[in-house]
Protein backbone atom coordinates (compact mmCIF):
# COMPACT_ATOMS: atom_id res chain seq x y z
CA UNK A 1 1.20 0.38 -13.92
CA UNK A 2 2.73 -3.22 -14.02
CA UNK A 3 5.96 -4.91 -11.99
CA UNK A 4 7.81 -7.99 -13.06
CA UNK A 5 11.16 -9.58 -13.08
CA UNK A 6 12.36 -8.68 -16.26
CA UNK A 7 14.80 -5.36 -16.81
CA UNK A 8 12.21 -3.09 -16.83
CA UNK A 9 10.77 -3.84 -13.55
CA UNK A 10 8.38 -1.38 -13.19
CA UNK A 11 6.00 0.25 -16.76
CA UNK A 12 3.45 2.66 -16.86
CA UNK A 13 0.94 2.63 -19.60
CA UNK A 14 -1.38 5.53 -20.50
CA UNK A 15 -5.01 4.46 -19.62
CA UNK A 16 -6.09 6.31 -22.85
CA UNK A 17 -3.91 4.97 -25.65
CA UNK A 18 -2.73 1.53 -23.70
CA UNK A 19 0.71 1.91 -24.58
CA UNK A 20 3.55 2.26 -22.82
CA UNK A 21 4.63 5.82 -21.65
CA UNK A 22 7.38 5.14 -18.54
CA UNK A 23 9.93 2.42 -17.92
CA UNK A 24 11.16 2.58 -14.39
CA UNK A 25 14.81 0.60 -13.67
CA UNK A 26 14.98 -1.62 -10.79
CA UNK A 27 18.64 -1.30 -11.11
CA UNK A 28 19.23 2.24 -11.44
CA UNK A 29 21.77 3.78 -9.02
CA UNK A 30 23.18 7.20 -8.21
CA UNK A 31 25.58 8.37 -5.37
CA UNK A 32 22.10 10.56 -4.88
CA UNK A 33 20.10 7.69 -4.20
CA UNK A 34 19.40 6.98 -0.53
CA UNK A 35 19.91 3.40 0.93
CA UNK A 36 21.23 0.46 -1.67
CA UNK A 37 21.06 -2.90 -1.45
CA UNK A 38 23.98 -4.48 0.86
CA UNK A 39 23.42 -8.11 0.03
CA UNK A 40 24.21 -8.19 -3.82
CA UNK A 41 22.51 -11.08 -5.62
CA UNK A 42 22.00 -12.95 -9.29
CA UNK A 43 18.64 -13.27 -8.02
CA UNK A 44 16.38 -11.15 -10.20
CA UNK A 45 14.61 -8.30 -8.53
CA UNK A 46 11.00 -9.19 -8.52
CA UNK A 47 8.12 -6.34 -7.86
CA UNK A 48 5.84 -7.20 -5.36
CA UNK A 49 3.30 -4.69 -5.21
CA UNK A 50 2.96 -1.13 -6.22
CA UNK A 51 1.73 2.46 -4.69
CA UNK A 52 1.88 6.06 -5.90
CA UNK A 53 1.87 9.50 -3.97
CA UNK A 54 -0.60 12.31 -5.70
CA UNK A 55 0.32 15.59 -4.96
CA UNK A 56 -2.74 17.96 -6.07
CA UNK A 57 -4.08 15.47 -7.92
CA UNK A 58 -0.48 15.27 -9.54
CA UNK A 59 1.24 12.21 -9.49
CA UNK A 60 4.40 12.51 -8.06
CA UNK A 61 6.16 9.45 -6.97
CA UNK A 62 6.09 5.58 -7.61
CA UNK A 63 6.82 3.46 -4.56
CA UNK A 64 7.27 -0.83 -4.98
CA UNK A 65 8.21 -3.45 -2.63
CA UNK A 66 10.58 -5.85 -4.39
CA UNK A 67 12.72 -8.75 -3.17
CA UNK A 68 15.67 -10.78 -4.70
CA UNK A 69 14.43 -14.37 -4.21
CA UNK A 70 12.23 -16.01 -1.16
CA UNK A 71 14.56 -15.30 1.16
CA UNK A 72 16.71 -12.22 0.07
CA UNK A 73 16.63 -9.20 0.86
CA UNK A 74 13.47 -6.77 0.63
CA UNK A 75 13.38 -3.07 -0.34
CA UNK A 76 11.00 -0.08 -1.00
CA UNK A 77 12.02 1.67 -4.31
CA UNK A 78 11.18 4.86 -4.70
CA UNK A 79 10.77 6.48 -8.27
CA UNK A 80 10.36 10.66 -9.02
CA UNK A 81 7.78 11.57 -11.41
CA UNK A 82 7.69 12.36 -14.38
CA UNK A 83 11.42 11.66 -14.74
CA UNK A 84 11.61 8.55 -13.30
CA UNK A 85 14.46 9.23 -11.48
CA UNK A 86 14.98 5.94 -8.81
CA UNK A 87 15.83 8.16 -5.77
CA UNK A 88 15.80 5.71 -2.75
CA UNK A 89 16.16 1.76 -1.68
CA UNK A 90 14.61 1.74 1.70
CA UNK A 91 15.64 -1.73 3.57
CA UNK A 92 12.88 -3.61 5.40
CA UNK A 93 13.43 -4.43 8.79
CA UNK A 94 14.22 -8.11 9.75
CA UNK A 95 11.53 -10.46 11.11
CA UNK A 96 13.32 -13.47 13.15
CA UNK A 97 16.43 -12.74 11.19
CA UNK A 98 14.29 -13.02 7.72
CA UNK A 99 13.39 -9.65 5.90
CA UNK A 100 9.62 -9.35 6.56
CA UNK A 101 8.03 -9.49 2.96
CA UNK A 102 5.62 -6.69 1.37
CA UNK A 103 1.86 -7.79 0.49
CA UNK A 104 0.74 -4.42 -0.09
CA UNK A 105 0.80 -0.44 0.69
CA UNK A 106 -0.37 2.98 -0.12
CA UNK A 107 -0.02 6.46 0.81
CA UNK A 108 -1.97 9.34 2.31
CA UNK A 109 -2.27 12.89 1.04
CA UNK A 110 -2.90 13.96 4.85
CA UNK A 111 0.31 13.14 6.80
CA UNK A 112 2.68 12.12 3.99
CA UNK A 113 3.45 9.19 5.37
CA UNK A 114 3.97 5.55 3.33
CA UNK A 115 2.00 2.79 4.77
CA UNK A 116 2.88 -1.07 4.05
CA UNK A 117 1.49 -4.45 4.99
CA UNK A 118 3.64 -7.30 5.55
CA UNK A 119 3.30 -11.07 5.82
CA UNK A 120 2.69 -11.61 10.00
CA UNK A 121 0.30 -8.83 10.44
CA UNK A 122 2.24 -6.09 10.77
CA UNK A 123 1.57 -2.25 9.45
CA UNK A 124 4.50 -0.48 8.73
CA UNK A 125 4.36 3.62 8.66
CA UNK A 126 7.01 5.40 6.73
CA UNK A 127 8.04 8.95 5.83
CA UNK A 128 7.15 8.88 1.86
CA UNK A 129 9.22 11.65 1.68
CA UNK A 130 12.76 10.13 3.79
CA UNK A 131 11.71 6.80 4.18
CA UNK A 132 12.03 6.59 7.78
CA UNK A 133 10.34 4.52 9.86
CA UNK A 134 7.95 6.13 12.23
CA UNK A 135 6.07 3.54 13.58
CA UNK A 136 5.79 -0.18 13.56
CA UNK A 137 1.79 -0.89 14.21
CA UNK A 138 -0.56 -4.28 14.88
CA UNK A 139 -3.12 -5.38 13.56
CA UNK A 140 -3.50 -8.63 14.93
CA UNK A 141 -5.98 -9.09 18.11
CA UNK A 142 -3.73 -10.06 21.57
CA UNK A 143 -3.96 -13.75 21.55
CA UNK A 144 -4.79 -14.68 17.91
CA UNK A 145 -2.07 -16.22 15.79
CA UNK A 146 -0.14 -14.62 12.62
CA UNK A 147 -1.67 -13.82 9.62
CA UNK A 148 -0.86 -11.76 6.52
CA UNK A 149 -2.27 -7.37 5.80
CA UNK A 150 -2.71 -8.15 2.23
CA UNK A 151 -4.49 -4.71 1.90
CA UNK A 152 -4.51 -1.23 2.90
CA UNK A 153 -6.59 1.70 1.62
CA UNK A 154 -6.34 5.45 2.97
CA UNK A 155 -9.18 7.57 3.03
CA UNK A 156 -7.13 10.82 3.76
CA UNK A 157 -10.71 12.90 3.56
CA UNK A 158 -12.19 11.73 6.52
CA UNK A 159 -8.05 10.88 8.37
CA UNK A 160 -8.61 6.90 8.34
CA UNK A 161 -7.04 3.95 6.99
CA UNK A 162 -7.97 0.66 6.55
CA UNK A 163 -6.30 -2.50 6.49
CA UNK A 164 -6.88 -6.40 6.01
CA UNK A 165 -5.67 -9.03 7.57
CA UNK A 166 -6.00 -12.61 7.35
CA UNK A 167 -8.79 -12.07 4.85
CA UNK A 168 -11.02 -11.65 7.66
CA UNK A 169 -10.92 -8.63 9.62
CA UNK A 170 -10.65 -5.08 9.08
CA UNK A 171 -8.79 -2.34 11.29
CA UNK A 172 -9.52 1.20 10.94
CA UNK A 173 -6.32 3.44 12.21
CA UNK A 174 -6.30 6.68 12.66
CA UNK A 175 -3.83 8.43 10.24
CA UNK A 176 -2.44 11.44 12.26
CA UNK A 177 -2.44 9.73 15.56
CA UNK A 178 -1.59 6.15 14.04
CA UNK A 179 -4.10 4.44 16.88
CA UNK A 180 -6.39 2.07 15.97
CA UNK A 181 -10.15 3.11 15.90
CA UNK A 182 -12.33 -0.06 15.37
CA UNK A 183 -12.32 -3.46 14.24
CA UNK A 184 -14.64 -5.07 11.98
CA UNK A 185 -14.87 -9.25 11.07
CA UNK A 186 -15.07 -8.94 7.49
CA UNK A 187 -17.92 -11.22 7.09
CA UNK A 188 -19.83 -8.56 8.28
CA UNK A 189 -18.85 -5.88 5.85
CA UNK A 190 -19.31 -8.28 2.73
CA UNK A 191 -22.35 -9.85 3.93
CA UNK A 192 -20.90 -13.26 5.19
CA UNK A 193 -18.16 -13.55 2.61
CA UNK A 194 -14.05 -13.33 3.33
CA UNK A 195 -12.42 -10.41 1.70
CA UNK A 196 -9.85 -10.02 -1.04
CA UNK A 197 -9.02 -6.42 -1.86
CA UNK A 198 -10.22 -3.02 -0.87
CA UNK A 199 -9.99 -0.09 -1.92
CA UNK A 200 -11.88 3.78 -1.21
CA UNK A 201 -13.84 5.27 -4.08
CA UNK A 202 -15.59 9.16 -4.57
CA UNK A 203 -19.17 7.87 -6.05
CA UNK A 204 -20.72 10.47 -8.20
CA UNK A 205 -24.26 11.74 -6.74
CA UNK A 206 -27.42 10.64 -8.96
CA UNK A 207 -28.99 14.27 -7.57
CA UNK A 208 -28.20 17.35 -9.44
CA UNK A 209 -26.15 19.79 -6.93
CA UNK A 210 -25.14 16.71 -4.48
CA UNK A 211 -21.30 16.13 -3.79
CA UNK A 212 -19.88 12.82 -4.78
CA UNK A 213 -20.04 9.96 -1.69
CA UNK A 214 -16.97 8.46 -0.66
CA UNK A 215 -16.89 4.43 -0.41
CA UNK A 216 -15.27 1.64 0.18
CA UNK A 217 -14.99 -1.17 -2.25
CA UNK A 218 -15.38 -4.45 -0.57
CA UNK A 219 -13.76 -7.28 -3.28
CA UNK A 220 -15.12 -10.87 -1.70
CA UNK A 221 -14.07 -14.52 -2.37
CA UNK A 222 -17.04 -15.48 -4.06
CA UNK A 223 -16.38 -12.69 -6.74
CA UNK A 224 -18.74 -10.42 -5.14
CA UNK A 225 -18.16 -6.44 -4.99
CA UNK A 226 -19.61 -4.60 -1.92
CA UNK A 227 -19.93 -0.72 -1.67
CA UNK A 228 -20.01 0.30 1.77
CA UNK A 229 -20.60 4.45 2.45
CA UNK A 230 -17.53 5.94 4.45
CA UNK A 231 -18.02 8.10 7.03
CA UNK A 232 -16.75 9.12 10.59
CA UNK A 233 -18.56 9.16 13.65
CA UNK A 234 -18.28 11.80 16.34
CA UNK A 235 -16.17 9.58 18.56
CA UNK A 236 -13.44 8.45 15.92
């Protein structure tokens, strides 16, 4: 799954025959759809980052962040599955009268809810299902100055998420209370190195009978992958 500027804004390509199977329109409207883009622009619509929402292992929906030029205005898109069916525009809230932009999100199986990181450290929690906003979060320490979430990962199994900011620490949030549990400086997840990308894996067990682990992948700047074993201690 792919995002650009050009018509097609959004493809899907089968991992087993790497071909095309899904083009999802950008511009697609429908007096069903739910929000729409007020500020009308020649800009081009370009696809910032990409999420989907599994339903019983069944994908079900596509989400994207997408803006019309550096300072225009910024949307979640929301696509059905398997149609493709664009069935929402959500609006991003303003940031010092400038739409805040979308480095990243994903969603979780457990509350249903739409989580997305944006440029001054913010984590934004939305209803996948309405697109409401339910809760604008923080994951920058009192004191500290602004710095991008570039990347979130849920790990709806054990009701955590994680997110990274400034390519240097990780917060751990809670994903039915939405409180933050812990943070970690990510030189001491990776071993010393900054972080670039995350994301939670199930590792198969080596021993016959054992369930699979799940991790979290730990992408560094030195090009260095880190598995770190998720769990959940007794007191969050």
């Amino acid at each position: 799954m792919t995002g650009n500027e050009a018509e097609k804004g959004v493809v899907i390509f089968s991992l087993l025959r790497f071909e095309i199977v899904l083009d999802l329109d950008v511009d697609a409207t429908g007096e069903d759809m739910e929000g729409g883009d007020d500020h009308p622009s020649t800009e081009p619509l370009t696809v910032q980052c990409l999420c989907t929402q599994e339903q019983e292992g069944v994908t079900v929906r596509v989400f994207a962040g997408a803006s019309r030029g550096p300072r225009g205005p910024v949307h979640i898109l929301s696509w059905e599955l398997p149609g493709g069916r664009l069935v929402s525009m959500i609006p991003m809230p303003m940031t010092q009268d400038v739409p805040s932009a979308i480095l990243c999100m994903c969603t979780d199986s457990l509350s249903g809810n739409l989580w997305v990181g944006i440029d001054d450290g913010g984590l934004l929690v939305f209803s996948a299902e309405t697109g409401r906003l339910l809760h604008t979060l923080d994951c920058i320490e009192q004191g500290n100055p602004r710095a991008a979430t570039s990347a979130v990962c849920a790990c709806s199994g054990f009701g955590i998420l994680f997110a990274l900011t400034a390519h240097t620490t990780v917060t751990v949030w809670d994903l039915s209370t939405m409180q933050m549990l812990h943070r970690y400086p990510a030189d001491l997840m990776t071993c010393g190195e900054h972080l670039t990308c995350m994301r939670i894996l199930a590792v198969s067990s080596a021993q016959p009978g054992n369930s699979a682990a799940i991790a979290l992948a730990l992408g560094s700047t030195d090009g260095s992958l880190c598995l770190r074993r998720v769990s959940r201690r007794e007191d969050g």
